[in-house]
N, C-alpha and C. Protein backbone atom coordinates (compact mmCIF):
# COMPACT_ATOMS: atom_id res chain seq x y z
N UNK A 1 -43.62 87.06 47.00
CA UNK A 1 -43.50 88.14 46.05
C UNK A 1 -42.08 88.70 46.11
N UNK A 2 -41.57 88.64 44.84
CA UNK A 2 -40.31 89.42 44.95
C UNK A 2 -39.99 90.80 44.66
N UNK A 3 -39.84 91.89 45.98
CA UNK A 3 -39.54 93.26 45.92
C UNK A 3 -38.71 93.48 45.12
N UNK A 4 -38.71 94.74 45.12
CA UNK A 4 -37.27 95.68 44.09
C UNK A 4 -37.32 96.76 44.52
N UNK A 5 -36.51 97.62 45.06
CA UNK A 5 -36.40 99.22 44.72
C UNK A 5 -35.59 99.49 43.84
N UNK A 6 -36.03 100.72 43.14
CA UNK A 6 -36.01 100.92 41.78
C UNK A 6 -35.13 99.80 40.34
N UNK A 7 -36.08 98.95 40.25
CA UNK A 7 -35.56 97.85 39.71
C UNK A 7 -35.36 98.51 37.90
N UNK A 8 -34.36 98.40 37.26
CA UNK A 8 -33.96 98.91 36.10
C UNK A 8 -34.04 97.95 35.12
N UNK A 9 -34.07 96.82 35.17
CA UNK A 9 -33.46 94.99 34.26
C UNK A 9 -35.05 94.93 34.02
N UNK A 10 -35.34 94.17 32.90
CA UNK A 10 -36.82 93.81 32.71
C UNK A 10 -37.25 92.39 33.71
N UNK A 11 -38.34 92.35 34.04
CA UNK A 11 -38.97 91.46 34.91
C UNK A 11 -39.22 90.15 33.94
N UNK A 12 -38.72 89.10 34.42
CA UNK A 12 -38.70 87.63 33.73
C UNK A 12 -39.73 87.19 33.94
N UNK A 13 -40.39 85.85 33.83
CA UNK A 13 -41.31 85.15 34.25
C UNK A 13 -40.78 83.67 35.66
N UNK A 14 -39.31 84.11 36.02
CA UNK A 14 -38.95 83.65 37.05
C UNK A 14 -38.82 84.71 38.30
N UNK A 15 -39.06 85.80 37.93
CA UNK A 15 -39.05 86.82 38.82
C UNK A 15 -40.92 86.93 39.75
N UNK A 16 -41.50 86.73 38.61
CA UNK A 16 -43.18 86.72 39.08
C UNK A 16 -43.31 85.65 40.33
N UNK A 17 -44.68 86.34 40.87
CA UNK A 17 -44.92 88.02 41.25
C UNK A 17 -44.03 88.74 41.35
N UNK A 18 -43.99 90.42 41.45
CA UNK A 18 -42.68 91.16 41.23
C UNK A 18 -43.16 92.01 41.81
N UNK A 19 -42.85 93.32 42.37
CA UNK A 19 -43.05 94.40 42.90
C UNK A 19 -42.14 95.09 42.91
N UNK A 20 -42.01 96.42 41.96
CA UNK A 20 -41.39 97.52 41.79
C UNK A 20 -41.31 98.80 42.38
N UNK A 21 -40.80 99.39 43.05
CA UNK A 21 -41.32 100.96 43.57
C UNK A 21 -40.08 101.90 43.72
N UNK A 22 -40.32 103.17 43.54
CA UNK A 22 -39.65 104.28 43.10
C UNK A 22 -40.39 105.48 43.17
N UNK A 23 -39.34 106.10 44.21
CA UNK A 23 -39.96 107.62 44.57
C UNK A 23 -39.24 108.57 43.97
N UNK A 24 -40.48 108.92 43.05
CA UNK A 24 -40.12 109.28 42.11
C UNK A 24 -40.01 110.98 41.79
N UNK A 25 -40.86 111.12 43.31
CA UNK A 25 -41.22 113.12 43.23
C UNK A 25 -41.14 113.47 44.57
N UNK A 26 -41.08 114.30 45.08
CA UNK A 26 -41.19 114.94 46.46
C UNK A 26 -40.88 116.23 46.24
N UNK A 27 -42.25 116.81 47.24
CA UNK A 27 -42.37 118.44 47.61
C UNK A 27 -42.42 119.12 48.42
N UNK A 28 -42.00 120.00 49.19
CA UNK A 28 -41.17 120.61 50.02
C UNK A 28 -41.98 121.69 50.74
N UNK A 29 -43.20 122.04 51.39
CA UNK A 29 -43.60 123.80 51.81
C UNK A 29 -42.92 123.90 53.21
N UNK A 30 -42.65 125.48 53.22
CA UNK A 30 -42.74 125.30 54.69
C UNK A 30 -43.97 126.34 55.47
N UNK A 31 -44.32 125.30 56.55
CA UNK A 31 -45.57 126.00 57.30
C UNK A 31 -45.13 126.72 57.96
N UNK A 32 -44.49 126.63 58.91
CA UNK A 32 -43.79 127.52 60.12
C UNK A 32 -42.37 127.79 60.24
N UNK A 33 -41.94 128.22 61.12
CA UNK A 33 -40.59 128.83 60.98
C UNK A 33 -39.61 127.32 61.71
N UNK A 34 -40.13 126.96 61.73
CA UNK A 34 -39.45 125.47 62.62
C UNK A 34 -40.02 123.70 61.47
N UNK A 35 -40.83 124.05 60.65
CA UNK A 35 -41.25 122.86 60.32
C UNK A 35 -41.55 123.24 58.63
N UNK A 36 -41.67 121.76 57.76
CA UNK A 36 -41.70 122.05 56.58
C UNK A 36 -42.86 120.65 56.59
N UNK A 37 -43.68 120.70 55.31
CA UNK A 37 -44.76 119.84 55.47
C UNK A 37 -44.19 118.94 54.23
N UNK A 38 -43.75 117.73 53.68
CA UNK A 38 -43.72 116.89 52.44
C UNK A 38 -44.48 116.50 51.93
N UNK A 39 -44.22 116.21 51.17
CA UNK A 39 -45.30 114.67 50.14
C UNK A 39 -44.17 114.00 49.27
N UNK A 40 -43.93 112.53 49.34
CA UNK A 40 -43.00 112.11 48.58
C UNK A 40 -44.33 111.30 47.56
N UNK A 41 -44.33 111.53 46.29
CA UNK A 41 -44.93 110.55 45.48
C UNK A 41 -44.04 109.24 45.16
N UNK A 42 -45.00 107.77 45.63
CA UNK A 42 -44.80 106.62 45.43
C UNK A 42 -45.31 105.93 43.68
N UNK A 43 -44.32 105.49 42.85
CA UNK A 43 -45.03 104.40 41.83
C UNK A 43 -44.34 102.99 42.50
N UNK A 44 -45.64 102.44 41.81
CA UNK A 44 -45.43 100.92 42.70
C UNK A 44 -46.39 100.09 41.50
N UNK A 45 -45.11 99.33 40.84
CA UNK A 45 -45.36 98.71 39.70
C UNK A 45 -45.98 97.00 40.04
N UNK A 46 -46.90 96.75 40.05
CA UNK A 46 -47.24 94.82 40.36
C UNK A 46 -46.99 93.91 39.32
N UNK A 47 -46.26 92.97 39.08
CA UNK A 47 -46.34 91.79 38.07
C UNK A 47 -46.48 90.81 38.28
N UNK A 48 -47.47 90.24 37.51
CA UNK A 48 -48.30 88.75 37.70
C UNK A 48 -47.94 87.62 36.26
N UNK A 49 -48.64 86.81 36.45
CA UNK A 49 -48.83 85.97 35.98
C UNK A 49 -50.82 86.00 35.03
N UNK A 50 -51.51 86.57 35.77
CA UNK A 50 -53.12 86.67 35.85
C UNK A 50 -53.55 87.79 36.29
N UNK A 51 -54.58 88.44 36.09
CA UNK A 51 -54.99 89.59 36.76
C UNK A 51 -55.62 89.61 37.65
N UNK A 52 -56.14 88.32 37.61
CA UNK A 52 -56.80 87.90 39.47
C UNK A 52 -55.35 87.52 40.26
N UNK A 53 -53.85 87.37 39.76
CA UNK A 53 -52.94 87.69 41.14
C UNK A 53 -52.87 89.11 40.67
N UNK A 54 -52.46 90.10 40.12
CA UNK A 54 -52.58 91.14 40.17
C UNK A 54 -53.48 92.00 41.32
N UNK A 55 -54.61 91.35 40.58
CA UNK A 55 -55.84 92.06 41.57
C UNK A 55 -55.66 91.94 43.01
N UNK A 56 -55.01 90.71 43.70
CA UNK A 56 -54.58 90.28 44.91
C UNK A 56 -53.40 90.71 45.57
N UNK A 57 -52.93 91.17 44.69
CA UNK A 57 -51.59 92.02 45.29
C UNK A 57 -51.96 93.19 45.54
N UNK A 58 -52.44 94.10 44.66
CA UNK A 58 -52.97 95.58 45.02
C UNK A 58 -53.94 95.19 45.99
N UNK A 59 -54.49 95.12 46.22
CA UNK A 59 -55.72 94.49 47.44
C UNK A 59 -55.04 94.46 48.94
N UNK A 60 -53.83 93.57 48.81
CA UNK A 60 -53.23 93.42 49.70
C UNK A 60 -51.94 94.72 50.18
N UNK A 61 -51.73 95.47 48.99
CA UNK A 61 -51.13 96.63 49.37
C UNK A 61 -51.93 97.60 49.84
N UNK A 62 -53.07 97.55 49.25
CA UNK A 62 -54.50 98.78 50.01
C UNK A 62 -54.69 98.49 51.67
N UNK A 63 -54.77 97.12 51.36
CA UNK A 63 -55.08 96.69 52.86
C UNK A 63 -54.18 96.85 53.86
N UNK A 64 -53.02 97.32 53.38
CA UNK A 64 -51.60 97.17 53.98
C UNK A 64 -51.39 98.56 54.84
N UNK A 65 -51.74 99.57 54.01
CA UNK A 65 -51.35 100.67 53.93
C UNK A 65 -52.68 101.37 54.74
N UNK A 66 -53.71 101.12 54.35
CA UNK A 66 -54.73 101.52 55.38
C UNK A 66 -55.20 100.72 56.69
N UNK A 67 -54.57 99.73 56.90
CA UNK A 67 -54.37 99.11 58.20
C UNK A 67 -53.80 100.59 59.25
N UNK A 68 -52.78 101.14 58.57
CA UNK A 68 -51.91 101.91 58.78
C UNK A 68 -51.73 103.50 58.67
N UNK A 69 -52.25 104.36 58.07
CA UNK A 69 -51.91 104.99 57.11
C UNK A 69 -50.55 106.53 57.66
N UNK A 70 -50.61 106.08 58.71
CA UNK A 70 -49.39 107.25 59.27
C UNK A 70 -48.26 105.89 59.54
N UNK A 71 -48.27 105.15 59.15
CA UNK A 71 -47.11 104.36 59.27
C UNK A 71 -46.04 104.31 60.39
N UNK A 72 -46.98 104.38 61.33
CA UNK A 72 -46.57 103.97 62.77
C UNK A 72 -46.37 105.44 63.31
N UNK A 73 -47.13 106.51 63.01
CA UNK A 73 -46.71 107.95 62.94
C UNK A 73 -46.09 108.90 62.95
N UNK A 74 -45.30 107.95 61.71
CA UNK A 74 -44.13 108.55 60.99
C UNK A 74 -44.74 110.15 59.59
N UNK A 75 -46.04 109.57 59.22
CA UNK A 75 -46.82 110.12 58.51
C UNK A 75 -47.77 111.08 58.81
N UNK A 76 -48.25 112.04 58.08
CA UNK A 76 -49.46 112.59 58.56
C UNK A 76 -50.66 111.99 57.63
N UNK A 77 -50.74 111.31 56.33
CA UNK A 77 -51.14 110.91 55.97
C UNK A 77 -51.33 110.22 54.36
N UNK A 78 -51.76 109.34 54.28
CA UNK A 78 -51.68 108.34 52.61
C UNK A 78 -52.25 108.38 51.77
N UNK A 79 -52.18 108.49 50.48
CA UNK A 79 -53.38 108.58 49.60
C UNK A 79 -52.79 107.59 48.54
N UNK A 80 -54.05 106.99 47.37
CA UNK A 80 -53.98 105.87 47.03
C UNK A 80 -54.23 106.64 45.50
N UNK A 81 -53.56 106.30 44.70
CA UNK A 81 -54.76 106.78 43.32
C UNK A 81 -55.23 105.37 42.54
N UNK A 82 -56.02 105.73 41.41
CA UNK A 82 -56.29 104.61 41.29
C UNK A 82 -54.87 103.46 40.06
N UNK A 83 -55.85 102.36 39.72
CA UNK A 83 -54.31 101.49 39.68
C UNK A 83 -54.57 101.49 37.86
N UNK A 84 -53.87 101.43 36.98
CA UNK A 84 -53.81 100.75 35.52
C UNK A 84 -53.58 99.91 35.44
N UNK A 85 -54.26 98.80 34.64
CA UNK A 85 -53.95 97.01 34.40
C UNK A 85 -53.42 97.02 32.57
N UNK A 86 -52.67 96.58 32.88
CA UNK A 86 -52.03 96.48 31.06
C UNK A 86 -51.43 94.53 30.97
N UNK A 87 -51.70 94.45 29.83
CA UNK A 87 -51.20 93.00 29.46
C UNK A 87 -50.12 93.04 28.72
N UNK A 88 -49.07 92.38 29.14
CA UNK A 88 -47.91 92.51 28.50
C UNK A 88 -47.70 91.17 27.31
N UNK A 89 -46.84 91.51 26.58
CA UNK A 89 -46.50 90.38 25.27
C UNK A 89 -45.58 90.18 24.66
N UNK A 90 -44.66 89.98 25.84
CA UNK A 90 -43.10 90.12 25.15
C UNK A 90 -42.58 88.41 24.67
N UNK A 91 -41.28 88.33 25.58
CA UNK A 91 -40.22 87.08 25.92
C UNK A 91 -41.65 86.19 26.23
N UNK A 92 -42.14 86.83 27.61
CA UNK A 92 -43.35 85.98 28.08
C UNK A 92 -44.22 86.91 28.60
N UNK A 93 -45.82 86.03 28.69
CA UNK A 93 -46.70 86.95 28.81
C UNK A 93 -47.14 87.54 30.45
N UNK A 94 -47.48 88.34 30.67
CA UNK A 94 -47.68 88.27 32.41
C UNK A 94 -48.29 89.96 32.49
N UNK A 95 -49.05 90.17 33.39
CA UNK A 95 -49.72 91.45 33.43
C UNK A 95 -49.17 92.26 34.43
N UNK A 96 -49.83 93.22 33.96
CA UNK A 96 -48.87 94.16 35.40
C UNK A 96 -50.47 95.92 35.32
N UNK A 97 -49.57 96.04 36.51
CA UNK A 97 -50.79 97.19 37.09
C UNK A 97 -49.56 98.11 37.70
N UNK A 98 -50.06 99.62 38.08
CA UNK A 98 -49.26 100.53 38.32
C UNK A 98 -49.90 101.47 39.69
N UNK A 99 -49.64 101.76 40.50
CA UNK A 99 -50.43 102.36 41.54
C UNK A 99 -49.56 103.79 42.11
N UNK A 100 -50.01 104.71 42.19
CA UNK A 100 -49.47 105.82 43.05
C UNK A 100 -49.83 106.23 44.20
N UNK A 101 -48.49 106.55 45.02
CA UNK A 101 -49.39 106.41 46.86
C UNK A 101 -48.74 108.07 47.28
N UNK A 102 -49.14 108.68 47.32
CA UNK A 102 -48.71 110.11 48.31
C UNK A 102 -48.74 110.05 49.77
N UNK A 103 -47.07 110.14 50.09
CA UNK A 103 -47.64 110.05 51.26
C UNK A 103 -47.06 111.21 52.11
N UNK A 104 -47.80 112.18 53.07
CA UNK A 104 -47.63 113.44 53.52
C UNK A 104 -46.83 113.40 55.27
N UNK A 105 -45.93 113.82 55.25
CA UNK A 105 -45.29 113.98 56.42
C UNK A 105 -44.74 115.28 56.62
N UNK A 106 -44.37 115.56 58.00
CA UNK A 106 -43.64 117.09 58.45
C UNK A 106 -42.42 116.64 58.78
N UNK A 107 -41.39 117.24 59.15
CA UNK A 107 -39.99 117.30 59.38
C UNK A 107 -39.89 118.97 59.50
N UNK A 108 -38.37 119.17 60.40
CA UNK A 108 -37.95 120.22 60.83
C UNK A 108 -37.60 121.06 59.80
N UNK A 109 -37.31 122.27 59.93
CA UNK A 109 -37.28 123.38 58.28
C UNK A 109 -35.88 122.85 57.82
N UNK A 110 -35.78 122.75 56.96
CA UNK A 110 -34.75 122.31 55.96
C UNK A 110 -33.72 120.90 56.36
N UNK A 111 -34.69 120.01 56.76
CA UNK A 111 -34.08 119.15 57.69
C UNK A 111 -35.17 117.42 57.17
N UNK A 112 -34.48 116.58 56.10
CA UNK A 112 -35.42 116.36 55.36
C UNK A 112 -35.47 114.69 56.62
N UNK A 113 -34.59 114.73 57.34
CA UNK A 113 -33.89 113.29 58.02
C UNK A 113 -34.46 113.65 60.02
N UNK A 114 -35.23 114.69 60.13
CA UNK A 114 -35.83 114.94 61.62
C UNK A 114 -37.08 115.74 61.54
């Protein structure tokens, strides 16, 4: 599968499978006088060929991520929403699905890197 962060160029049919992602939001509280709580929102775009590889890629990112979900406990925790399947019909044909992942971590007050 070929990654991208934030990939801008349209996805070919030599690029498939494809995987897109871009963080696209993040929010900021602070709990205590020493710590601030995040959430960065994840989109994470899949492109196939079929929607049964589609279906196998998100599958394998669910499985990925909840193997895990503090990401070596870097995180406090992951959330998944659900995914959209759309058929595309351009240059060439190939499907794609869209998934959003929240994922919640703490860091020091105004300190987005400790």
């Amino acid at each position: 599968m070929n990654v991208y962060e934030w990939k801008d160029t349209s996805i070919s049919a030599t690029d498939l499978p494809a995987l897109i992602y871009r963080d696209r939001q993040e929010s900021k509280e602070k709990i205590t006088f020493s710590k601030d709580v995040r959430k960065v929102l994840l989109e994470i775009e899949v492109f196939g060929e079929t929607t049964a590889q589609i279906r196998e890629c998100l599958a394998e990112i669910e499985t990925a991520i909840y193997t895990d979900e503090t990401w070596g406990g870097l995180a406090l925790s992951t959330e998944i929403d659900m995914n959209e399947m759309e058929i595309e019909h351009k240059e060439d044909y190939f499907c794609a699905s869209k998934i959003s992942i929240a994922i919640t971590y703490l860091t020091s007050y105004n300190n987005p890197y400790a």
